[in-house]
C-alpha atoms as a PDB file:
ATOM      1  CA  UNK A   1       0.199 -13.549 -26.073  1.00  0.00           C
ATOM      2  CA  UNK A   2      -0.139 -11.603 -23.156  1.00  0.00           C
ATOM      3  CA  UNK A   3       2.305  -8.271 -22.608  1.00  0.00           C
ATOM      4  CA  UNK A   4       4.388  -8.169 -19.650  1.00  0.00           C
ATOM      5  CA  UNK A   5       3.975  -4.918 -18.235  1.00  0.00           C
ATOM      6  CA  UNK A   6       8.561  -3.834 -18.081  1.00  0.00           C
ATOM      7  CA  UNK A   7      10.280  -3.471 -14.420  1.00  0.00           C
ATOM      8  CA  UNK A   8       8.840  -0.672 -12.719  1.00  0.00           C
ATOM      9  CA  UNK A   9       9.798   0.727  -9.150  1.00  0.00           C
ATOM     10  CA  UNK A  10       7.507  -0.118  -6.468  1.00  0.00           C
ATOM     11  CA  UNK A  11       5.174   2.410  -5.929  1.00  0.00           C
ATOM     12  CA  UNK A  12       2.839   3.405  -2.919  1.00  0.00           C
ATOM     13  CA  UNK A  13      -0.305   1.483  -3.260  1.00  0.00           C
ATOM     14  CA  UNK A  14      -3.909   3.359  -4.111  1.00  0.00           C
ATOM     15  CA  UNK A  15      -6.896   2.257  -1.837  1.00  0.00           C
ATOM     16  CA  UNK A  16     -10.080   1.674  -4.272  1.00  0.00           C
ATOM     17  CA  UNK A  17     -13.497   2.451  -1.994  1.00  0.00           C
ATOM     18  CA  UNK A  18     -16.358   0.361  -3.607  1.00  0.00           C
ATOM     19  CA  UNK A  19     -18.326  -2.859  -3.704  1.00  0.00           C
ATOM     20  CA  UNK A  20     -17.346  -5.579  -5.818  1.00  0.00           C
ATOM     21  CA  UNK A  21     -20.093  -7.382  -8.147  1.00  0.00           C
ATOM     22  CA  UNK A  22     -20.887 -10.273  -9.852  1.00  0.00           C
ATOM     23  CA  UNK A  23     -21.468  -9.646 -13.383  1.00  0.00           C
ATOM     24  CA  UNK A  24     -23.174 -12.231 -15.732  1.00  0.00           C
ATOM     25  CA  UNK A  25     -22.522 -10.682 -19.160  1.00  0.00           C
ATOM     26  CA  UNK A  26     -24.078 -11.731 -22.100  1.00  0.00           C
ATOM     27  CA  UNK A  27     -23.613 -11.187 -25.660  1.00  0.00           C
ATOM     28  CA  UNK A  28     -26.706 -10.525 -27.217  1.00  0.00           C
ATOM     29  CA  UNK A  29     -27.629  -9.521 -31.250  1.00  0.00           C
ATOM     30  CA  UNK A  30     -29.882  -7.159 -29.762  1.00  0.00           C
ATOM     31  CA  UNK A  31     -31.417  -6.415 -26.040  1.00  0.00           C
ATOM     32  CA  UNK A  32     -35.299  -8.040 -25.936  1.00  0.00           C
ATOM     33  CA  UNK A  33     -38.212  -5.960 -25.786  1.00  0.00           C
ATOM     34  CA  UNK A  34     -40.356  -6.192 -23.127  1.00  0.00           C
ATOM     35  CA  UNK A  35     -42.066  -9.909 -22.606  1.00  0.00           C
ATOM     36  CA  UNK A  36     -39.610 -10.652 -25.661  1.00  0.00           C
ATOM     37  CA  UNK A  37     -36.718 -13.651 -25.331  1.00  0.00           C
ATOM     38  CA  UNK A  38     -33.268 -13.161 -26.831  1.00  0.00           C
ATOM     39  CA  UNK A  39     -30.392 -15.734 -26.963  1.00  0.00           C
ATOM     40  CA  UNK A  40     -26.967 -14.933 -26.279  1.00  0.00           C
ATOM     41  CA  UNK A  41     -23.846 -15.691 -28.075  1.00  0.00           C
ATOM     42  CA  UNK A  42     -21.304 -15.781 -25.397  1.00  0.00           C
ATOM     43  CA  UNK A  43     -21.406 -15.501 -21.729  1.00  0.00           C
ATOM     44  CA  UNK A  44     -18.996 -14.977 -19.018  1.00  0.00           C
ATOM     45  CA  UNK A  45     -19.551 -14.279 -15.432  1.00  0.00           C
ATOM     46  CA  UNK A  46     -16.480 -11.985 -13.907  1.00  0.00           C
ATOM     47  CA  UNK A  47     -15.904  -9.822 -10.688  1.00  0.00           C
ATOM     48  CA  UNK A  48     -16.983  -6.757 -11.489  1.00  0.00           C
ATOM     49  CA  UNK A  49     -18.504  -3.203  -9.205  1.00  0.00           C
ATOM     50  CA  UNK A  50     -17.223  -0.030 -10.363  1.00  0.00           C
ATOM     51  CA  UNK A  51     -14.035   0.836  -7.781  1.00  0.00           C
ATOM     52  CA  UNK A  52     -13.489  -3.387  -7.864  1.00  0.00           C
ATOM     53  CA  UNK A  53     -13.435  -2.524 -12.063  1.00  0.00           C
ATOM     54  CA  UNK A  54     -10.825   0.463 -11.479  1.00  0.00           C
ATOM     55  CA  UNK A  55      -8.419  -1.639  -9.284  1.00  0.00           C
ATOM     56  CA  UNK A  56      -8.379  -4.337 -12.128  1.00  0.00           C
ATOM     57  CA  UNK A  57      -7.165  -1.379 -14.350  1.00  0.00           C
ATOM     58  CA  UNK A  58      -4.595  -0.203 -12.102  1.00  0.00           C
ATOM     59  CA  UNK A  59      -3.155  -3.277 -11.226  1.00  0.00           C
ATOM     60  CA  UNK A  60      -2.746  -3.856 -14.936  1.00  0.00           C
ATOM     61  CA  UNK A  61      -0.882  -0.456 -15.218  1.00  0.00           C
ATOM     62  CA  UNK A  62       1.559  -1.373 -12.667  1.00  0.00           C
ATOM     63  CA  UNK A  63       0.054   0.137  -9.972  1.00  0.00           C
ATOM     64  CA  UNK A  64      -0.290  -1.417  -6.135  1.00  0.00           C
ATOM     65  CA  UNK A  65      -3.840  -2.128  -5.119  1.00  0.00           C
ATOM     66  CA  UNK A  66      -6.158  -2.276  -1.657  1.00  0.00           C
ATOM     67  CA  UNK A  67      -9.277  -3.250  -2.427  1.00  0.00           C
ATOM     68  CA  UNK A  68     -11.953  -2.305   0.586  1.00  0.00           C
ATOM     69  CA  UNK A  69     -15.980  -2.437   0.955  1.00  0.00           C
ATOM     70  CA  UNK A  70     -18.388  -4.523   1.587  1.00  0.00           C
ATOM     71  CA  UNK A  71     -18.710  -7.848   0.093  1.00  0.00           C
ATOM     72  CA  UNK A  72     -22.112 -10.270   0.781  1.00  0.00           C
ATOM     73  CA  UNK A  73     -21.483 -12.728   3.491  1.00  0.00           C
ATOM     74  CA  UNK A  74     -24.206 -15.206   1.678  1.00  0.00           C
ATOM     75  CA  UNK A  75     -22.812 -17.223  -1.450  1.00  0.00           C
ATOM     76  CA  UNK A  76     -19.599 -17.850  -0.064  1.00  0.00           C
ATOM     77  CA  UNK A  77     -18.567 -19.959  -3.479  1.00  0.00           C
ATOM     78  CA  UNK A  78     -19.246 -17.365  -5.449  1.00  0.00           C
ATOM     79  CA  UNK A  79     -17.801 -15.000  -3.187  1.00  0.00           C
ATOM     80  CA  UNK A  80     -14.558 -17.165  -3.284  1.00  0.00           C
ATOM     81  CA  UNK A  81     -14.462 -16.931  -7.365  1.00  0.00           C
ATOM     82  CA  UNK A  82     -14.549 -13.256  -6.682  1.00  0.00           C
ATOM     83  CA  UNK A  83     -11.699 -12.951  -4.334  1.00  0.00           C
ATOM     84  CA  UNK A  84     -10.048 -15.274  -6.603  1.00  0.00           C
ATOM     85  CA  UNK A  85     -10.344 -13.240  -9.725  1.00  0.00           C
ATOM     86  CA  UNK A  86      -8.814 -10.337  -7.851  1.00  0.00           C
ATOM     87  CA  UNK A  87      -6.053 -11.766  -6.588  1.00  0.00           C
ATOM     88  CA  UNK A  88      -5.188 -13.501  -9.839  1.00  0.00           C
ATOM     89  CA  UNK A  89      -4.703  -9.792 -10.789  1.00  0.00           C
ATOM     90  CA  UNK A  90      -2.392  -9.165  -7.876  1.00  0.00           C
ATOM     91  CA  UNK A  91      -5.100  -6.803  -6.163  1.00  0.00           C
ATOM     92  CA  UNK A  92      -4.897  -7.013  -2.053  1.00  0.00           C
ATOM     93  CA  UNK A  93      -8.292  -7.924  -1.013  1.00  0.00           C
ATOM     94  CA  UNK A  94      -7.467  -7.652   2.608  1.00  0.00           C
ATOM     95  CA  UNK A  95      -9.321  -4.954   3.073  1.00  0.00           C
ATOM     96  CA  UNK A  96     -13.153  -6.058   2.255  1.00  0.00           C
ATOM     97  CA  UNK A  97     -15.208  -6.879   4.935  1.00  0.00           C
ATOM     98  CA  UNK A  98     -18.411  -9.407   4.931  1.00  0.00           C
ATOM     99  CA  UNK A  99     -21.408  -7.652   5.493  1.00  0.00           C
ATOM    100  CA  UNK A 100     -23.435 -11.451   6.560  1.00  0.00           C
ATOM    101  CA  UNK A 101     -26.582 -13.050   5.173  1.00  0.00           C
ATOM    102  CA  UNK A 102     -26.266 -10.533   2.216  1.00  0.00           C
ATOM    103  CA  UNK A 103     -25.770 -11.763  -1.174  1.00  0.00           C
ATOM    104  CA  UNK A 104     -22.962  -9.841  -2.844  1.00  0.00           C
ATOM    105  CA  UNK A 105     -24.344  -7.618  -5.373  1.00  0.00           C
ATOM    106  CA  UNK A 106     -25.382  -9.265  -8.830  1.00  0.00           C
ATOM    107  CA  UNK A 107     -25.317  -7.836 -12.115  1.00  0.00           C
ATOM    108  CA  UNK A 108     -26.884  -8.927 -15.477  1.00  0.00           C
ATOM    109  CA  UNK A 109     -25.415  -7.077 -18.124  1.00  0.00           C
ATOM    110  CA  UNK A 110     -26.574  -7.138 -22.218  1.00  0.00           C
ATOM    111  CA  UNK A 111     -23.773  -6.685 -24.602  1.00  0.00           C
ATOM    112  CA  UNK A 112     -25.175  -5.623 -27.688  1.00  0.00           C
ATOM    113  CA  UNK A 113     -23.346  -5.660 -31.551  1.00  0.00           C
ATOM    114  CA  UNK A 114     -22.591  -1.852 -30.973  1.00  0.00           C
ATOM    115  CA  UNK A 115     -20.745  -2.745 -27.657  1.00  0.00           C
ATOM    116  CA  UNK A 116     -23.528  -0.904 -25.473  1.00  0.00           C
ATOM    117  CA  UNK A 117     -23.976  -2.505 -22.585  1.00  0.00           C
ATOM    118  CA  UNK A 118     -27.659  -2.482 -20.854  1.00  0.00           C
ATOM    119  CA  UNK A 119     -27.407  -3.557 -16.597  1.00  0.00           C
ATOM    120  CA  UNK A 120     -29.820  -4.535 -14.157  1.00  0.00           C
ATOM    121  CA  UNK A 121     -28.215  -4.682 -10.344  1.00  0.00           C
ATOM    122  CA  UNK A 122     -29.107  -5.839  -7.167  1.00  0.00           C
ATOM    123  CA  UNK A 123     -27.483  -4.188  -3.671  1.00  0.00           C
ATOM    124  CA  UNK A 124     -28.479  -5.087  -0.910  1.00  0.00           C
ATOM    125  CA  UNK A 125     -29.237  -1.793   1.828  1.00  0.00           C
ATOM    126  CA  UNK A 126     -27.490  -3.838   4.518  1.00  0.00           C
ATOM    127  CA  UNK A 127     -24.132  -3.479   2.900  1.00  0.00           C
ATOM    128  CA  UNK A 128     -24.335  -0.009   3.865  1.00  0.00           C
ATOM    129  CA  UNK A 129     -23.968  -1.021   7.132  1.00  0.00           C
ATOM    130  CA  UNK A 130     -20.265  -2.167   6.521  1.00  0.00           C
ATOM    131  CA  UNK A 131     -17.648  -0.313   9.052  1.00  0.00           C
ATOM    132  CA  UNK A 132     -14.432  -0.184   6.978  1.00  0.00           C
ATOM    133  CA  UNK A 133     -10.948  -1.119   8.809  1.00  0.00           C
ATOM    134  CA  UNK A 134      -9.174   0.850  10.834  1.00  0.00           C
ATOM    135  CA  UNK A 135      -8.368   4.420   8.871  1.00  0.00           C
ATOM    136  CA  UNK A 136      -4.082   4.940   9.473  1.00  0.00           C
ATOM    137  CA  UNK A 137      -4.247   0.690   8.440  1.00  0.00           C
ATOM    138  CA  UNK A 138      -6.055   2.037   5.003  1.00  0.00           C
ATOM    139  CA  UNK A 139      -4.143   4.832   4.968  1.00  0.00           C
ATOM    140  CA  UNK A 140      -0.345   3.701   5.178  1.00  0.00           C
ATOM    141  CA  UNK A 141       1.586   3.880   2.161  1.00  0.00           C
ATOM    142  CA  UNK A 142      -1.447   5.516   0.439  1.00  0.00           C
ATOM    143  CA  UNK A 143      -0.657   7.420  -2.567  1.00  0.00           C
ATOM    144  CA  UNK A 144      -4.376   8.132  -3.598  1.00  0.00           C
ATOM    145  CA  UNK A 145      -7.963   6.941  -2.849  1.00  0.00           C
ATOM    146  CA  UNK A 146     -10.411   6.073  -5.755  1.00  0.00           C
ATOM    147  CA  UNK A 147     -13.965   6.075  -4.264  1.00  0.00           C
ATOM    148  CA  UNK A 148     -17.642   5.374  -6.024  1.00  0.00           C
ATOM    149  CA  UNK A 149     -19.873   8.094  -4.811  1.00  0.00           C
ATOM    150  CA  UNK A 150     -22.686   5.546  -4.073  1.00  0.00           C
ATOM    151  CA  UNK A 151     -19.794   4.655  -0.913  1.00  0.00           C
ATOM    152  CA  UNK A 152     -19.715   7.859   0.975  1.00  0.00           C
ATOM    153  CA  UNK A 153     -22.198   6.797   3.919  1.00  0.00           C
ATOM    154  CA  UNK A 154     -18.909   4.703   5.127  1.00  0.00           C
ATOM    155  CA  UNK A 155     -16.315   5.872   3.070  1.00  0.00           C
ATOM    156  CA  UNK A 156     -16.329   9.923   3.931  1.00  0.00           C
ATOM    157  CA  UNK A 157     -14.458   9.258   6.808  1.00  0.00           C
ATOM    158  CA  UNK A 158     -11.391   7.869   5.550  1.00  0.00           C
ATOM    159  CA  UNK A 159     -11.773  10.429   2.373  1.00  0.00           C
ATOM    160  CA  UNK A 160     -11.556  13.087   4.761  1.00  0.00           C
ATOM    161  CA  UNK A 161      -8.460  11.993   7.108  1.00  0.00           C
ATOM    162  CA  UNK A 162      -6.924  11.318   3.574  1.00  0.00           C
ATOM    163  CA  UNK A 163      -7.363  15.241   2.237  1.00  0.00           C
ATOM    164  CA  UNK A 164      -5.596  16.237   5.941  1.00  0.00           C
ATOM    165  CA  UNK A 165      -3.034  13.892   4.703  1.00  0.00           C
ATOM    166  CA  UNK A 166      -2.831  15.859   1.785  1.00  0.00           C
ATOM    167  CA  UNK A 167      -3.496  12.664  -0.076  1.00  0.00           C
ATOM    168  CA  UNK A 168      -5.225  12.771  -3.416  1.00  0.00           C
ATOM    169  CA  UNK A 169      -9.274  11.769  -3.221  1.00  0.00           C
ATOM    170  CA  UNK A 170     -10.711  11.095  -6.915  1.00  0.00           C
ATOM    171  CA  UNK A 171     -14.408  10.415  -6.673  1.00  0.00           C
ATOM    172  CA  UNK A 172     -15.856   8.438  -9.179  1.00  0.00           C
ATOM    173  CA  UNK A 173     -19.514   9.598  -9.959  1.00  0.00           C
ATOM    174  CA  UNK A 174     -21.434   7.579 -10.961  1.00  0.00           C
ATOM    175  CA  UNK A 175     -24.889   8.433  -9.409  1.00  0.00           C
ATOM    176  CA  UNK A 176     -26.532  11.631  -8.266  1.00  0.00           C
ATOM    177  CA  UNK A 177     -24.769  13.071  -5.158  1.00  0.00           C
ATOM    178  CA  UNK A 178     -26.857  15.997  -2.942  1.00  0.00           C
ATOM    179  CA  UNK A 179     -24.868  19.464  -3.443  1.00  0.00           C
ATOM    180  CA  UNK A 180     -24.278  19.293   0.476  1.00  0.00           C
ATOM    181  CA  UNK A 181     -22.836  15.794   0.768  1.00  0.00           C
ATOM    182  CA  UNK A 182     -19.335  15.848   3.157  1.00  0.00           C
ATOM    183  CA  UNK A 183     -18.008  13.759  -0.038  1.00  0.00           C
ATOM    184  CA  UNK A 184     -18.001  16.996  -1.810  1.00  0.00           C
ATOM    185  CA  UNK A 185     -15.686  19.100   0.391  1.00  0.00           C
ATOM    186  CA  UNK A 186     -12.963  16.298   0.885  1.00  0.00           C
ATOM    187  CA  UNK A 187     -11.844  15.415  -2.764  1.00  0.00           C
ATOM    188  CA  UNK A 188      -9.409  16.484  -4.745  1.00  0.00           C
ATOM    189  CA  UNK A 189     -10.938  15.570  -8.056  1.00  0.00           C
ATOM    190  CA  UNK A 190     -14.544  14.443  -9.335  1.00  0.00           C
ATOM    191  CA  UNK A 191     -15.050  12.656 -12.602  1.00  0.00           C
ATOM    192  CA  UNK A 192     -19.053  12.177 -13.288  1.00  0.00           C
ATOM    193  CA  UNK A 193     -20.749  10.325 -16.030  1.00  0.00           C
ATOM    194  CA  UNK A 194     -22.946  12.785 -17.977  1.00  0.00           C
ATOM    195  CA  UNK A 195     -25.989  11.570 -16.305  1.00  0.00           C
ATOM    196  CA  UNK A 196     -24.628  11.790 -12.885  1.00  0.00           C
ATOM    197  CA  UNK A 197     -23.720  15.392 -13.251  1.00  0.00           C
ATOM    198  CA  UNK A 198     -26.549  16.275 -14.348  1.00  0.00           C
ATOM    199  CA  UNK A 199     -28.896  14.852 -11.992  1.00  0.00           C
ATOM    200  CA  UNK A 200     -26.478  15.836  -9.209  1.00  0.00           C
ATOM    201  CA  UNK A 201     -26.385  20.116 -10.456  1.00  0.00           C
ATOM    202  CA  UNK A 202     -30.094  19.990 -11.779  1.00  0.00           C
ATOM    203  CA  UNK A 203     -28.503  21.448 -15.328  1.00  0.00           C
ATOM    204  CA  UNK A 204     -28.737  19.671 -18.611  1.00  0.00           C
ATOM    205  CA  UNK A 205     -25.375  21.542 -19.985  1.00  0.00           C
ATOM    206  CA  UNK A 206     -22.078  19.981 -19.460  1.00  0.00           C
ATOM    207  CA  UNK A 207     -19.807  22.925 -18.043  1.00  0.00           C
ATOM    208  CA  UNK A 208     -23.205  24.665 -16.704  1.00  0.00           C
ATOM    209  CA  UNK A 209     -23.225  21.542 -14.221  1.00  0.00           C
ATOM    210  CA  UNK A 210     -19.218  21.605 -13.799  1.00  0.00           C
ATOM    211  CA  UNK A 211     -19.362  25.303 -12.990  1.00  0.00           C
ATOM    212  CA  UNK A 212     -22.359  24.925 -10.503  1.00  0.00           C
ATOM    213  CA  UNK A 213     -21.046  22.649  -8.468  1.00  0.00           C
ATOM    214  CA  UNK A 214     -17.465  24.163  -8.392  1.00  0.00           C
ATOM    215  CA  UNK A 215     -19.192  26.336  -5.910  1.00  0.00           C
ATOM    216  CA  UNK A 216     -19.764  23.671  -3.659  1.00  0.00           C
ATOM    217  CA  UNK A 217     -16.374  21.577  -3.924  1.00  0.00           C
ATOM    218  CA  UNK A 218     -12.611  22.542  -4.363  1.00  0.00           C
ATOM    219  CA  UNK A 219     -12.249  19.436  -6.765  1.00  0.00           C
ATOM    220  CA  UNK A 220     -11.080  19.823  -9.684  1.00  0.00           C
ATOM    221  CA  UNK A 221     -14.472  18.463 -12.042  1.00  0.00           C
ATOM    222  CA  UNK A 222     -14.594  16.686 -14.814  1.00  0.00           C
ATOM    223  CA  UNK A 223     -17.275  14.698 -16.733  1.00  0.00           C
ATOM    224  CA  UNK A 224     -17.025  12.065 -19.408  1.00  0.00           C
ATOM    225  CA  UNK A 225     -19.530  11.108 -22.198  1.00  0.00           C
ATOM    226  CA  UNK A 226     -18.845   7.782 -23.829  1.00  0.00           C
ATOM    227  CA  UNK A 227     -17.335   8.367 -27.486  1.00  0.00           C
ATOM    228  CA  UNK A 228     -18.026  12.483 -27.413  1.00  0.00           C
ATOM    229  CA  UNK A 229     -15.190  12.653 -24.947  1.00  0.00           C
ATOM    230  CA  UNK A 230     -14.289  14.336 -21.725  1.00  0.00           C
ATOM    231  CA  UNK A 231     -14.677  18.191 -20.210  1.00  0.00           C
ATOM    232  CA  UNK A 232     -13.203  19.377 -17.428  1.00  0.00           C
ATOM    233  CA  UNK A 233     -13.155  22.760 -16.039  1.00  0.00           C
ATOM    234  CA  UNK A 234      -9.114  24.038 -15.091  1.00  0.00           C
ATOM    235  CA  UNK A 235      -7.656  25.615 -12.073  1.00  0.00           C
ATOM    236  CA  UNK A 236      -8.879  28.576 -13.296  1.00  0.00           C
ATOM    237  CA  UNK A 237     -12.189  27.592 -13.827  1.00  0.00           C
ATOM    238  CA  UNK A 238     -12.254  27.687 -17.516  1.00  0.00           C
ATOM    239  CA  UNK A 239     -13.989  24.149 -19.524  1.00  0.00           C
ATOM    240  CA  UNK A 240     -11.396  22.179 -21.270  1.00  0.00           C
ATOM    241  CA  UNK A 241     -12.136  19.574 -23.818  1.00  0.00           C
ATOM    242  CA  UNK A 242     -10.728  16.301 -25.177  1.00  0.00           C
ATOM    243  CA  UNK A 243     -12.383  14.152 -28.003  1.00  0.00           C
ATOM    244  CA  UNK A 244     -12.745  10.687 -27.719  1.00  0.00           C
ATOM    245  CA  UNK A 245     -10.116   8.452 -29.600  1.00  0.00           C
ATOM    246  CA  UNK A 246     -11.630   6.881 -32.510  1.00  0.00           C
ATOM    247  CA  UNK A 247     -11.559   3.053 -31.978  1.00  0.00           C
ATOM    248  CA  UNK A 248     -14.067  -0.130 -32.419  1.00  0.00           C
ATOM    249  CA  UNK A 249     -16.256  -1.062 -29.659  1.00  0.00           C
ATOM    250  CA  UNK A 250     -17.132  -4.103 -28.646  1.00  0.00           C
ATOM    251  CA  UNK A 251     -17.958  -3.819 -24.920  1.00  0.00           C
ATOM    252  CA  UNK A 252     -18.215  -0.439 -22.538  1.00  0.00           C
ATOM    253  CA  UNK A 253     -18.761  -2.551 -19.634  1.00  0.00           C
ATOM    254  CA  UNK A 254     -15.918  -1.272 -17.027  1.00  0.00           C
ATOM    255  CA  UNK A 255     -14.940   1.259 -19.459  1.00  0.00           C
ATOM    256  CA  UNK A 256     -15.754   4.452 -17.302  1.00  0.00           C
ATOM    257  CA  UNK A 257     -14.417   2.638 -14.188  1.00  0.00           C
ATOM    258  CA  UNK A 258     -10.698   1.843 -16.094  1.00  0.00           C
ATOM    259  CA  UNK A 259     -10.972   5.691 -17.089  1.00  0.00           C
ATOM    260  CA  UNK A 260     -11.431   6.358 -13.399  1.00  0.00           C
ATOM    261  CA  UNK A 261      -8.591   3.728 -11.602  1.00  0.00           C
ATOM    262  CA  UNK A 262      -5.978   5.561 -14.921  1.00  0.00           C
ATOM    263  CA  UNK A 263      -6.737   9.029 -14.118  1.00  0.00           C
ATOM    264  CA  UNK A 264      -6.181   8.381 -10.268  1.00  0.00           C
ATOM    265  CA  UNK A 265      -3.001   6.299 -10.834  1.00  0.00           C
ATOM    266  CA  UNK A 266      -1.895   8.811 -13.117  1.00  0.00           C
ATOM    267  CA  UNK A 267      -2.978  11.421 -10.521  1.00  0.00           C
ATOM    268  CA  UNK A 268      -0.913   9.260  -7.589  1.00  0.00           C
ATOM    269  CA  UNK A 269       2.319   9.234 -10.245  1.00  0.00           C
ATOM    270  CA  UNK A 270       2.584  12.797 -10.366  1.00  0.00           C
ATOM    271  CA  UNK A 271       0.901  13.550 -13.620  1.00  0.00           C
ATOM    272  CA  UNK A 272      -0.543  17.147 -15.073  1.00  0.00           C
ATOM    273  CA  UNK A 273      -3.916  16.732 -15.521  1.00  0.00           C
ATOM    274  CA  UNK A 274      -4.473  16.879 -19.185  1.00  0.00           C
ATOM    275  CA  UNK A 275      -1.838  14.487 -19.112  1.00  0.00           C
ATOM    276  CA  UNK A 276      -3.739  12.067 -16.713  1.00  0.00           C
ATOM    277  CA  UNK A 277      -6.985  12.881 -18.910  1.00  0.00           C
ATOM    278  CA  UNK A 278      -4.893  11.585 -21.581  1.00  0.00           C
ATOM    279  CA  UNK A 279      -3.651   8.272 -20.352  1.00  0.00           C
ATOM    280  CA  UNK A 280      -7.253   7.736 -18.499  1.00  0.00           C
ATOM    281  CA  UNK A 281      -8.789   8.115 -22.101  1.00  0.00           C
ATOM    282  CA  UNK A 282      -6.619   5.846 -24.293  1.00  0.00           C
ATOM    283  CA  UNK A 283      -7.330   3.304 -21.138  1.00  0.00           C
ATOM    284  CA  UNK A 284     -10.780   3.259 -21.582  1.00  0.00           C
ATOM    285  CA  UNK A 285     -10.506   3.075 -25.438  1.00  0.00           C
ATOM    286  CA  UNK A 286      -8.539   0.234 -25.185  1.00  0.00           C
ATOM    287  CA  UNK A 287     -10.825  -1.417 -22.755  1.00  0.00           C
ATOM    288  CA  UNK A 288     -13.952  -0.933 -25.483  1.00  0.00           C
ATOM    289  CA  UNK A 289     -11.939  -2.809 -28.061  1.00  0.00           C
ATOM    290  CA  UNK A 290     -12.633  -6.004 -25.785  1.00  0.00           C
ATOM    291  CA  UNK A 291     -15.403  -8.252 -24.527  1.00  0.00           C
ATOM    292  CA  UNK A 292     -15.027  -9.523 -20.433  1.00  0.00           C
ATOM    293  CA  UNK A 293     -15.745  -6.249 -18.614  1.00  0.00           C
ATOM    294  CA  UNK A 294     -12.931  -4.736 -16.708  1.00  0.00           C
ATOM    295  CA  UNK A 295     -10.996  -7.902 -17.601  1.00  0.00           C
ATOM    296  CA  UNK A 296     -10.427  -6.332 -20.840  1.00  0.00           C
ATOM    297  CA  UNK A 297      -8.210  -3.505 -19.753  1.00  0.00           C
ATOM    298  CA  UNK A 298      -4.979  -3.229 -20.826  1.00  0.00           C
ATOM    299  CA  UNK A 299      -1.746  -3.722 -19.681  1.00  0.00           C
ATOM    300  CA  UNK A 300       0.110  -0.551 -19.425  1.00  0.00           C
ATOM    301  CA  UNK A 301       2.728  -1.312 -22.661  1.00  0.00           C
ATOM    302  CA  UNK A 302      -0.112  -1.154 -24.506  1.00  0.00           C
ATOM    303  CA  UNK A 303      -1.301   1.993 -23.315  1.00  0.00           C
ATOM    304  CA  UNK A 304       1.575   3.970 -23.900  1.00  0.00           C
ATOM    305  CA  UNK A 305       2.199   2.111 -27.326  1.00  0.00           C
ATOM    306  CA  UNK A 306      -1.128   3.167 -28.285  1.00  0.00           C
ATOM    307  CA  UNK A 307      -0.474   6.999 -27.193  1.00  0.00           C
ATOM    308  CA  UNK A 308       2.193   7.150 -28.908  1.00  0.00           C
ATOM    309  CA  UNK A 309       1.024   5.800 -32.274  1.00  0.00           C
ATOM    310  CA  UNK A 310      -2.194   8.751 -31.440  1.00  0.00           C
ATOM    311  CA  UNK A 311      -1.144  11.927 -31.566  1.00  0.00           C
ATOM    312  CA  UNK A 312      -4.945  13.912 -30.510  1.00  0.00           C
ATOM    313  CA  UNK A 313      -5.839  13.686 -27.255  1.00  0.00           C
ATOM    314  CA  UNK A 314      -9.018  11.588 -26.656  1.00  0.00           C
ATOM    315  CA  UNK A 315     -11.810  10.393 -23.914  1.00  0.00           C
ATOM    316  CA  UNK A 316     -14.164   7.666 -23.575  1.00  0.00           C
END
C-alpha cells in the first residue's frame, strides 16, 4: 500500500533547473563485457535526468515543484509519457521548453545484483540552445532553486537574480565545472559526486578539493560518495563527516539526485545543515532499497519513520 504523505501547509514551490531523460533500465545478473550479450530480468522505461530525478523526490516529500529545461521537440509520444509521468507526481511541467527536431535525451542504464547502476546517455548540443522563461515568472513564490551543473550555459542567469533575491541556489554537481564558471559565485550550496569534485579542483582528496574550491565560491561544499557517506566543510571551514546508513541496495539509479531535491527542500524549509544532510541521506538510502530509478523515492512518512528508528547520522 502506498503511504499518504499527512496534511502539510502549502509551501513556496522550488524551481528544479535540468533536462529530463528517458531512461530504459534494465536488470541485468551482471553488465556484458565487451562484444559479450547479457539478458535482462526486468525492464522499465521511466522519466528520468538528474534535476527531473530531484523534483520526483521533492514532490514525494511534500514539497511544490517547477520543473524547467529543455526537453527534445522530436518523439513527441515519448515526450508525452514523460510529461505524463511528472505530472502523475504532481510536478508543474509548465516550465520546460521544446528545443525542436532534438530527441529528448536517452538513457540506457544496467542494474546489476549489487544495485550498481552502469549508464550510457545521449544529449543532444542543441538543447543548449534552450532560452528558459521569463526569470520574475520562474522566480515567484520561489523558495529555492535546485540546478545540475551541466545547465549553467542557460541557467546562470536565473541562479544569479535568485542569490540577489536572497533565495537559496543548491547546485547539483554532477560533472566537472571550470574554477571560474559564474555558476560558482551565485550559489548558496554545492553538493558534488566524488568524481565531479575531483575533476573540477584537480585534487584526488576529498576536503583537499572542498577546501580548494572554497576559495573560489561562498557555497557552502559538500561531496557525497555512495555508501562511504558525505563530507562537507562548515561555516567555518572545517570538514564534517556523516557515514552512510547501512541498508540493502538494489538500485542507485536517482539516488544522488533524491539526495540533492532532500537537501534543497530541507534547505527551502528552514533546516540546519547537518540536519538537511541528515534527511537528504536517509532519502537516498531509502531510494537504494528500490528498483524504478527516481520512482523509488520515498514518500516523506517514511523518511522520518526511518530517522527516527536510526539514531547515526548517515549519507549515500
Amino acid at each position: 500500500m502506498k503511504l499518504q504523505n499527512p496534511p502539510q501547509k502549502v509551501s513556496s514551490r522550488i524551481v528544479c533547473i535540468g533536462m529530463p531523460v528517458r531512461d530504459l533500465i534494465f536488470r541485468v545478473p551482471e553488465v556484458p563485457a565487451r562484444g559479450q550479450k547479457e539478458y535482462a530480468s526486468e525492464f522499465v522505461e521511466v522519466a528520468g535526468g538528474n534535476s527531473p530525478n530531484a523534483a520526483i523526490t521533492i514532490s514525494r516529500l511534500g514539497g511544490r515543484v517547477l520543473l524547467t529545461g529543455p526537453i527534445g521537440g522530436a518523439l513527441a509520444a515519448s515526450n508525452a509519457i514523460i510529461d505524463d509521468q511528472f505530472r502523475s507526481e504532481g510536478i508543474d511541467t509548465s516550465g520546460l521548453v521544446t528545443v525542436e527536431d532534438v530527441v529528448t535525451p536517452i538513457s540506457s542504464v544496467l542494474i546489476d545484483p549489487s544495485g550498481e547502476r552502469t549508464i550510457a546517455t545521449f544529449r543532444d548540443p542543441k538543447l543548449w540552445t534552450v532560452t528558459l522563461p521569463p526569470t520574475d515568472a520562474l522566480l515567484a513564490d520561489c523558495a529555492a532553486i535546485l540546478i545540475e551543473s551541466r545547465c549553467a550555459e542557460f541557467g546562470t542567469d536565473v541562479c544569479a537574480e535568485a542569490s540577489r533575491r536572497n533565495i537559496p541556489v543548491v547546485i547539483d554537481g554532477d560533472r566537472m565545472m571550470s574554477m571560474r564558471e559564474g555558476l560558482l559565485q551565485v550559489a548558496s550550496h554545492i553538493v558534488f559526486s566524488a568524481d565531479a569534485l575531483h575533476a573540477t579542483a584537480g585534487e584526488s582528496d576529498d576536503v583537499t578539493a572542498l577546501r580548494k574550491l572554497a576559495q573560489v565560491t561562498p557555497a557552502l561544499l559538500g561531496v557525497t560518495s555512495g555508501a562511504k557517506g558525505v563530507i562537507w566543510l562548515d561555516p567555518q571551514g572545517e570538514p564534517q563527516q556523516m557515514p552512510a546508513f547501512p541498508v540493502h541496495t538494489v538500485d542507485t539509479l536517482g539516488a544522488g539526485d533524491a539526495f540533492h531535491g532532500a537537501f534543497t527542500l530541507g534547505i527551502a524549509e528552514g533546516m540546519g545543515l547537518e540536519q538537511a544532510m541528515r534527511f537528504a541521506s536517509a532519502t537516498a538510502a531509502l531510494k537504494c532499497t528500490r528498483f524504478g530509478g527516481a520512482f523509488g523515492s520515498p514518500q516523506r512518512v517514511e523518511v522520518e519513520e526511518f530517522l527516527a528508528s536510526n539514531t547515526k547520522a548517515a549519507a549515500v
